[in-house]
C-alpha atoms as a PDB file:
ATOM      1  CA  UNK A   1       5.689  16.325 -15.743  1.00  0.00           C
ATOM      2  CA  UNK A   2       8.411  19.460 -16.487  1.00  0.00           C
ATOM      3  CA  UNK A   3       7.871  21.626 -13.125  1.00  0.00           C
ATOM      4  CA  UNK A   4       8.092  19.546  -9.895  1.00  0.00           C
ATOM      5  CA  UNK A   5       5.166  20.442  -7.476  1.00  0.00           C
ATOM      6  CA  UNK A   6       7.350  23.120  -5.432  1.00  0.00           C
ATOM      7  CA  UNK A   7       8.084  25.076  -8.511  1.00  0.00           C
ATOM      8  CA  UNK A   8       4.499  25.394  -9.946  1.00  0.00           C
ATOM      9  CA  UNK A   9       3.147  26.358  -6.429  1.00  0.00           C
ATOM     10  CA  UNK A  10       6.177  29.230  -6.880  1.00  0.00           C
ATOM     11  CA  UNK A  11       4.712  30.083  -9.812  1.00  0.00           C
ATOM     12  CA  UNK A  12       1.365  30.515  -9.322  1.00  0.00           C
ATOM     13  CA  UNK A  13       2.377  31.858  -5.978  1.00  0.00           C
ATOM     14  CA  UNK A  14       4.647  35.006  -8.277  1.00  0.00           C
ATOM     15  CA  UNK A  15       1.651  35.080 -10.317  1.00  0.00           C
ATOM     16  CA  UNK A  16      -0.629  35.399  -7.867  1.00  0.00           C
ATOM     17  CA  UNK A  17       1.205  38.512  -6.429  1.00  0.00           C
ATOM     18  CA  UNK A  18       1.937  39.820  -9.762  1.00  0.00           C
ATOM     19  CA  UNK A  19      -1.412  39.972 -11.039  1.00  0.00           C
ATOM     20  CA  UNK A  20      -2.140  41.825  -7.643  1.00  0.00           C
ATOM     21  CA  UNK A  21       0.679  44.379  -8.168  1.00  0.00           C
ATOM     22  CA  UNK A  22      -0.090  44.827 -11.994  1.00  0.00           C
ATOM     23  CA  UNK A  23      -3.661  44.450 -11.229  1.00  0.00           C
ATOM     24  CA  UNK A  24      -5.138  46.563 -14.470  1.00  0.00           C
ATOM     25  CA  UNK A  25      -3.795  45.396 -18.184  1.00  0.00           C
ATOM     26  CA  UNK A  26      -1.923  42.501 -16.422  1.00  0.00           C
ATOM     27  CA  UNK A  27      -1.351  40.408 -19.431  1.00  0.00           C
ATOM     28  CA  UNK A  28      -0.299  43.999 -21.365  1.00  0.00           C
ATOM     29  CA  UNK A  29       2.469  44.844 -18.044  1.00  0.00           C
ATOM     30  CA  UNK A  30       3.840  41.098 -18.699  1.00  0.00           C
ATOM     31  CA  UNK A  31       4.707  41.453 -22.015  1.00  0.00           C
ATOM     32  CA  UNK A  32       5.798  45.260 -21.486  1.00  0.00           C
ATOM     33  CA  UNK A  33       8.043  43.052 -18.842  1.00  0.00           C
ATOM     34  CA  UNK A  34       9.379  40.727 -21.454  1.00  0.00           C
ATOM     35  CA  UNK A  35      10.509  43.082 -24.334  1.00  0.00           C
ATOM     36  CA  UNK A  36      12.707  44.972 -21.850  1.00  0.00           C
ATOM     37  CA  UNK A  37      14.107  42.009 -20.782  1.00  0.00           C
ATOM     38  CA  UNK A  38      14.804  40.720 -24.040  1.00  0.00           C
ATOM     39  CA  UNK A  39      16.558  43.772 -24.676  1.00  0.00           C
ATOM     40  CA  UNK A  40      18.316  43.818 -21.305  1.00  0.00           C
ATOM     41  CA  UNK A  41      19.279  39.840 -21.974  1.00  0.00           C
ATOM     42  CA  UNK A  42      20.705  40.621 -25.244  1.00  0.00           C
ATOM     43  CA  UNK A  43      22.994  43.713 -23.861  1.00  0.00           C
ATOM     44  CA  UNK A  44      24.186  41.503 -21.394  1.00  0.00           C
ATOM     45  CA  UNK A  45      25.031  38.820 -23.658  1.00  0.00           C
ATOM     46  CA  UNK A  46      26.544  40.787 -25.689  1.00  0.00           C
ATOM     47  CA  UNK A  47      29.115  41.532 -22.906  1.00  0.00           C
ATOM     48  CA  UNK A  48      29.892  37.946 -22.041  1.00  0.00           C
ATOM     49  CA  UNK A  49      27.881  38.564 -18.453  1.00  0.00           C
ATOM     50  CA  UNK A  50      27.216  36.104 -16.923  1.00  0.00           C
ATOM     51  CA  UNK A  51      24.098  38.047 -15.188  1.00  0.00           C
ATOM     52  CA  UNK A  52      22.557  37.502 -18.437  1.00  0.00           C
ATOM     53  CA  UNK A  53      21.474  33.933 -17.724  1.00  0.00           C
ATOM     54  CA  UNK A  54      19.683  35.038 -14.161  1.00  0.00           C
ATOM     55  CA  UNK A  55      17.622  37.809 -16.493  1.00  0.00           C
ATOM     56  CA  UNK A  56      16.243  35.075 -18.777  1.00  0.00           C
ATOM     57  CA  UNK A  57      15.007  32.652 -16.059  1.00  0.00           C
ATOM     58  CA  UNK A  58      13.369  36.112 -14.983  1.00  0.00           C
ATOM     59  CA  UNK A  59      12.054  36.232 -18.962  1.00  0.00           C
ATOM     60  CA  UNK A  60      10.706  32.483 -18.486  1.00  0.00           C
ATOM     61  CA  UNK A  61       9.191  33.397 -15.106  1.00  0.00           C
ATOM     62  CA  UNK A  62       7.270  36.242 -17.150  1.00  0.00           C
ATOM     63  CA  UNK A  63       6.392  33.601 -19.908  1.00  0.00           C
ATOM     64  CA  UNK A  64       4.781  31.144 -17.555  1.00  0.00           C
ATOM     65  CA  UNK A  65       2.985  33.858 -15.553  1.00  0.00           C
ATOM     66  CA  UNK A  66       1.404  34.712 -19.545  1.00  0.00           C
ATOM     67  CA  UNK A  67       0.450  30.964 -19.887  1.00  0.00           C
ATOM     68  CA  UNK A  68      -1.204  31.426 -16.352  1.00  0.00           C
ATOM     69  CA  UNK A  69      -2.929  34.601 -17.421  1.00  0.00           C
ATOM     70  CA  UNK A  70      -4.457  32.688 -20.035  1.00  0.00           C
ATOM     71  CA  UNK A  71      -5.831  29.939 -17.344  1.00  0.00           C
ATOM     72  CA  UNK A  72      -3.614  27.501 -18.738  1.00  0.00           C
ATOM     73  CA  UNK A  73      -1.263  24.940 -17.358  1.00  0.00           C
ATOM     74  CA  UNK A  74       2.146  25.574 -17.737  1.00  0.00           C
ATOM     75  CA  UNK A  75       3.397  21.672 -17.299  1.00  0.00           C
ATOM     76  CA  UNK A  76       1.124  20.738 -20.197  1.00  0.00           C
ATOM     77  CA  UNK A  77       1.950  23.664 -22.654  1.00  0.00           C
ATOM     78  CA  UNK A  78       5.586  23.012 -22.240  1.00  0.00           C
ATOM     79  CA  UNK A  79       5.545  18.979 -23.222  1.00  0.00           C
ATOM     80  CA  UNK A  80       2.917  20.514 -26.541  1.00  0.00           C
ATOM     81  CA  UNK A  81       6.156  22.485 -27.070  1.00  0.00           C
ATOM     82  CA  UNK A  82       8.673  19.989 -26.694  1.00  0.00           C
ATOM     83  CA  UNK A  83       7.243  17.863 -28.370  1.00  0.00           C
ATOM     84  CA  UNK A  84       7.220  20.348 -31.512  1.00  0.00           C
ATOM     85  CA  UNK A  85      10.463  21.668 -31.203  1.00  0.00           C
ATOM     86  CA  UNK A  86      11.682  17.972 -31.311  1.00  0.00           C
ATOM     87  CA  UNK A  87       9.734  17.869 -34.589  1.00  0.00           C
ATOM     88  CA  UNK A  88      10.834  20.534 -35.952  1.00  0.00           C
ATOM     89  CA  UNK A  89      14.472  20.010 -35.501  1.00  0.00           C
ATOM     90  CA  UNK A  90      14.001  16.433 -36.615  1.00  0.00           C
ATOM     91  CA  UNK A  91      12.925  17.670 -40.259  1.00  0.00           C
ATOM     92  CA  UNK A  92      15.233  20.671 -40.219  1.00  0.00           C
ATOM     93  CA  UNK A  93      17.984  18.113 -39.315  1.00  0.00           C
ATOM     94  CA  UNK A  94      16.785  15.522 -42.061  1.00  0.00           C
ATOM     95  CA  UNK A  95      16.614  18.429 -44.792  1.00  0.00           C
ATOM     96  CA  UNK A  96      20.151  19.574 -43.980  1.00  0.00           C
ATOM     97  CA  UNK A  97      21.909  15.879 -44.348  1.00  0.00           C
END
């Protein structure tokens, strides 16, 4: 289990409201969301502040709210993703020794 049962109720809870908010093209305002944070995160960055860090938990917020939009649960898509990033950087790690 990644998200303890407090933090996936907060989720769903900020996707609950968001989808009420952003009720038409919800899925398209997310992603709208997460390009201009990926842009703000990156300026940020850029400048060594330190802000930048509380703008990409605000990205990940947006990226679990799009796993929720899809009806799909975020504790279970993460481990399918750790578990293939640890892959991954296994063989990249093998082909660079």
């Amino acid at each position: 289990m990644v998200f303890s049962k407090k933090a996936l109720e907060s989720i769903k809870k900020i996707h609950n409201l968001s989808s009420i908010v952003n009720a038409k093209d919800h899925r398209e305002k997310l992603l709208h969301l997460a390009e201009k944070h990926i842009i703000e995160i990156r300026r940020l960055y850029s400048k060594n502040d330190p802000h930048a860090d509380i703008e990409t938990g605000d990205l990940a917020i947006l990226c679990f709210e799009l796993i929720l939009e899809s009806k799909k649960n975020p504790d279970e898509i993460l481990q399918v993703c750790f578990d293939r990033y640890e892959r991954k950087l296994d063989l990249l790690k093998e082909k660079n020794l």
